[in-house]
C-alpha atoms as a PDB file:
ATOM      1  CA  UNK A   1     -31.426 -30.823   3.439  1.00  0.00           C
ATOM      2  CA  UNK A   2     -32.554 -27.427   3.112  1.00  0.00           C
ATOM      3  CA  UNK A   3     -31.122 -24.254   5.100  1.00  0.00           C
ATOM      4  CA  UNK A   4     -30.735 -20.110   4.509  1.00  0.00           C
ATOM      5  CA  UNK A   5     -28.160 -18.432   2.830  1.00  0.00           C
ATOM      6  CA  UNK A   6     -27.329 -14.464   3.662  1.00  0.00           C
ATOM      7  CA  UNK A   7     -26.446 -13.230  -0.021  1.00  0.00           C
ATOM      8  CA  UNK A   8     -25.135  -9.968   0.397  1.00  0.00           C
ATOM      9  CA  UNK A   9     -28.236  -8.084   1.296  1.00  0.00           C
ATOM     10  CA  UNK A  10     -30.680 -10.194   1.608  1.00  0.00           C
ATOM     11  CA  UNK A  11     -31.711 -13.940   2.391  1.00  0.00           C
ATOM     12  CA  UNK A  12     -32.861 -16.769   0.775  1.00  0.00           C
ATOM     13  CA  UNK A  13     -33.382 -20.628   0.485  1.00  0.00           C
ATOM     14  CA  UNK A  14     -31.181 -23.086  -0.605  1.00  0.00           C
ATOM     15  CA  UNK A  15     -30.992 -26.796  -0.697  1.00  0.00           C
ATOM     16  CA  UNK A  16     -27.612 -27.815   0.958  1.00  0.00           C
ATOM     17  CA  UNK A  17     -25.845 -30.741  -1.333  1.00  0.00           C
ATOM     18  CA  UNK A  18     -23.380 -32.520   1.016  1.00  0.00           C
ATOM     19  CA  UNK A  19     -22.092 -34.979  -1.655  1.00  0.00           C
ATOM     20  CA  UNK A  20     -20.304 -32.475  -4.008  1.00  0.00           C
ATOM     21  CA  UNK A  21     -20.131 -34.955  -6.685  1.00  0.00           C
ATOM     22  CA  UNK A  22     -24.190 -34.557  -7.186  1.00  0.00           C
ATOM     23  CA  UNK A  23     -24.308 -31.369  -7.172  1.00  0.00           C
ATOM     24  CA  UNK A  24     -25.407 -29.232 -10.775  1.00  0.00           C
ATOM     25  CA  UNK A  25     -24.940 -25.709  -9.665  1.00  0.00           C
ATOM     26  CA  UNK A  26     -23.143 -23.277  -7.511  1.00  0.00           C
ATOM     27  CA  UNK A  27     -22.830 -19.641  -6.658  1.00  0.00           C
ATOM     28  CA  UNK A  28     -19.731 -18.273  -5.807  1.00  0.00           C
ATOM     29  CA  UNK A  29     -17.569 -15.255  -5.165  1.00  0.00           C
ATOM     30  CA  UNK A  30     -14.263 -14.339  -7.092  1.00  0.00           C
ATOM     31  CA  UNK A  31     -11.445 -11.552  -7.184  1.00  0.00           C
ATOM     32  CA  UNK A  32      -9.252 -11.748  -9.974  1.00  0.00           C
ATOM     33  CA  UNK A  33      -5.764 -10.419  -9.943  1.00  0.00           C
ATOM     34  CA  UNK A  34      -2.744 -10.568 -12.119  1.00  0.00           C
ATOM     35  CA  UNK A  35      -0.049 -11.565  -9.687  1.00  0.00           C
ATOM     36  CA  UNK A  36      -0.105 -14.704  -7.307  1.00  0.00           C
ATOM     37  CA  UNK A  37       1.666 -12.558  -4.675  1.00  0.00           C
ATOM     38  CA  UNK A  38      -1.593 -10.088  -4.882  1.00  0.00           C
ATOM     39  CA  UNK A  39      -4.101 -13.027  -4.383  1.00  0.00           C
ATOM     40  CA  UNK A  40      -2.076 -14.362  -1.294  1.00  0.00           C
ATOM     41  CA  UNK A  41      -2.350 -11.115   0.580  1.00  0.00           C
ATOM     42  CA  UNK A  42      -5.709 -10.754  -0.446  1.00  0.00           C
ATOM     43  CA  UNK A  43      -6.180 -14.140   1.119  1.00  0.00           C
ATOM     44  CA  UNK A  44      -4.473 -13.065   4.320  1.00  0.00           C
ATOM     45  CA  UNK A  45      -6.649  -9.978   4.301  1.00  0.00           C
ATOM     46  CA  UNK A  46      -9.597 -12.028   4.414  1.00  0.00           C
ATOM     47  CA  UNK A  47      -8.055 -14.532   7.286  1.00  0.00           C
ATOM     48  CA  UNK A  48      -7.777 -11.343   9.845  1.00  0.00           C
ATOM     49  CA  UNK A  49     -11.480 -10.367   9.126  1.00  0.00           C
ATOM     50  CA  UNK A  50     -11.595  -8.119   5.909  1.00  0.00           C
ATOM     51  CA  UNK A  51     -14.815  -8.932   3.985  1.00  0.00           C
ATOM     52  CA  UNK A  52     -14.629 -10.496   0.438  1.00  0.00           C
ATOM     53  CA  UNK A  53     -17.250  -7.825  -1.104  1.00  0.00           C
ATOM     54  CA  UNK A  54     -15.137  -4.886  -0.275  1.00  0.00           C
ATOM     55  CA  UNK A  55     -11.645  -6.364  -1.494  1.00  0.00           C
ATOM     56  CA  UNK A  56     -13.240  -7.877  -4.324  1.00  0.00           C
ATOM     57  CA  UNK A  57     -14.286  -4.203  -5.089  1.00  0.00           C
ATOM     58  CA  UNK A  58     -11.409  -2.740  -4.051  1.00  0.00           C
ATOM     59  CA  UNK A  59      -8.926  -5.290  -5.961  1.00  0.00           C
ATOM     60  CA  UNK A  60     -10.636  -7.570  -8.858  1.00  0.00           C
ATOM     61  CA  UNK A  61      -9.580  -6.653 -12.703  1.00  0.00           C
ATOM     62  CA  UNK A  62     -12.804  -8.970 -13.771  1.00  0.00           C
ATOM     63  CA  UNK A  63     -16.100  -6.715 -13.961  1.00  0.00           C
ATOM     64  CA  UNK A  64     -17.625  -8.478 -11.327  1.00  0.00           C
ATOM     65  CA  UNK A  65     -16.029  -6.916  -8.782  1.00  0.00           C
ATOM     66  CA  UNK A  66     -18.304  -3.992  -8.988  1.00  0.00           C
ATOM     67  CA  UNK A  67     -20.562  -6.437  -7.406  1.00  0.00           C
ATOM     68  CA  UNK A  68     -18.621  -7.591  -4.687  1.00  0.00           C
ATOM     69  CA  UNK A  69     -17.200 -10.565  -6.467  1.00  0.00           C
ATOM     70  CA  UNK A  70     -20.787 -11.976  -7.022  1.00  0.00           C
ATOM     71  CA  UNK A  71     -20.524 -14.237 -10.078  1.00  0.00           C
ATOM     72  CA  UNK A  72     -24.372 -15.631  -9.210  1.00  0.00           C
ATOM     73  CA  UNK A  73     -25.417 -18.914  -9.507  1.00  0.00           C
ATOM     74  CA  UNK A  74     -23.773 -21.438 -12.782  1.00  0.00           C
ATOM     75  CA  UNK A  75     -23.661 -24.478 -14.033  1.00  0.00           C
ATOM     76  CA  UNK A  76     -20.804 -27.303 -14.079  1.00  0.00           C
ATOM     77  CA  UNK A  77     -18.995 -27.328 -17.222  1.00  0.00           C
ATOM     78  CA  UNK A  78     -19.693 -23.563 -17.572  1.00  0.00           C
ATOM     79  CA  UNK A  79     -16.586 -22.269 -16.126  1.00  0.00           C
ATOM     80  CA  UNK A  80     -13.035 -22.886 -17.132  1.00  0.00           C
ATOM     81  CA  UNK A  81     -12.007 -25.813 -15.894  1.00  0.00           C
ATOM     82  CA  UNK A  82      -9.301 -24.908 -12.768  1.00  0.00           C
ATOM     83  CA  UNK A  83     -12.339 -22.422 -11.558  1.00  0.00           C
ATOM     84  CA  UNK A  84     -14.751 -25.306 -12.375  1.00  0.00           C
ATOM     85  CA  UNK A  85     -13.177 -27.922 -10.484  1.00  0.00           C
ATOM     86  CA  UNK A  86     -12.786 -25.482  -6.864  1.00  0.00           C
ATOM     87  CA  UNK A  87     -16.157 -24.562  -7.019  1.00  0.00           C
ATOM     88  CA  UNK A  88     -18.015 -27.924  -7.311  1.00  0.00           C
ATOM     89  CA  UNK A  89     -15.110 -30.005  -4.971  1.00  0.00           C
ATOM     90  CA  UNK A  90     -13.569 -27.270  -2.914  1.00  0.00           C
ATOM     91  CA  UNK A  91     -14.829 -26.543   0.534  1.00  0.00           C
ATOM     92  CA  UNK A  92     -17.805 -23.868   0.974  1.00  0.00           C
ATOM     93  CA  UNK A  93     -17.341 -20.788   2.281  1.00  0.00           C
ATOM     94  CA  UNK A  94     -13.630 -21.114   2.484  1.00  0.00           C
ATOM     95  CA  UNK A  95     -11.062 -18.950   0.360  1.00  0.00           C
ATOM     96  CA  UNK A  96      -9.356 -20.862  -2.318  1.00  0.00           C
ATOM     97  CA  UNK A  97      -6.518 -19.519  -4.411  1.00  0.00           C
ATOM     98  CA  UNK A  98      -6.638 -20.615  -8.590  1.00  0.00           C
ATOM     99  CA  UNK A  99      -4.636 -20.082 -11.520  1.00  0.00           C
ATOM    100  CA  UNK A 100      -6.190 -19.600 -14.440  1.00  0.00           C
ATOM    101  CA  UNK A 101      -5.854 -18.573 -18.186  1.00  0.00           C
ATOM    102  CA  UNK A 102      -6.907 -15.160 -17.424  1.00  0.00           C
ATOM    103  CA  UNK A 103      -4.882 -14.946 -14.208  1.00  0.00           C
ATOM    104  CA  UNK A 104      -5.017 -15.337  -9.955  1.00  0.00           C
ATOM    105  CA  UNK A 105      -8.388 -15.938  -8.542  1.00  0.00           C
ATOM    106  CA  UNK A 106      -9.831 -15.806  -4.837  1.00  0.00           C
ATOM    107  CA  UNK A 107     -12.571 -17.935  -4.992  1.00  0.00           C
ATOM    108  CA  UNK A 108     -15.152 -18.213  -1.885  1.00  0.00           C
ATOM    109  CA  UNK A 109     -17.987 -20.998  -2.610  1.00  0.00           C
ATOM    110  CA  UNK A 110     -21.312 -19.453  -1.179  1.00  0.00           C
ATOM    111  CA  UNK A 111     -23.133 -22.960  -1.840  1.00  0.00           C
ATOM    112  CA  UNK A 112     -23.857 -25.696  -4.511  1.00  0.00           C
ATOM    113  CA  UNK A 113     -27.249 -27.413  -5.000  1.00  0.00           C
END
């Protein structure tokens, strides 16, 4: 199954993998905070409408926030393993909340292929 994807700025292509247990790669979005209590409001923030690019700049301690949160397409096994696990059997496109060695992420899927 193949559909588009609007990646902050611009569009592409993407083949869709609905069994998340075949799929090699995904793309994903991240804000990393220190404190749980930070990451929960951020996650309310983005449940009444804020968008994830501008809190992930406004917020996230990890470099990628400069980019919006965009961590770009990677492979299984290539993250740490909490992070790992969300992004290849959470749900797409959906904030998800993980604890980590290097502290509180806000994870948002984009896809997996």
């Amino acid at each position: 199954m193949f559909g588009l994807l609007k990646r902050i700025g611009y569009t592409c292509a993407t083949r869709i993998v609905r069994d998340r247990s075949m799929a090699n790669t995904a793309a994903a979005l991240h804000i990393l905070v220190k404190q749980k209590e930070q990451a929960e409001d951020i996650i309310k923030q983005l449940k009444k409408g804020a968008k994830f690019q501008t809190l992930a700049k406004k917020y996230s301690t990890c470099p990628s926030g400069k980019r919006g949160g965009d961590l770009g397409e990677f492979r299984r096994g290539q993250m740490v393993p909490q992070f790992d696990k969300v992004c290849f059997s959470g749900e797409v496109l959906t904030p998800h909340l993980v604890k980590t060695k290097f502290g509180w992420h806000v994870v948002k899927v984009l896809y997996r292929t």
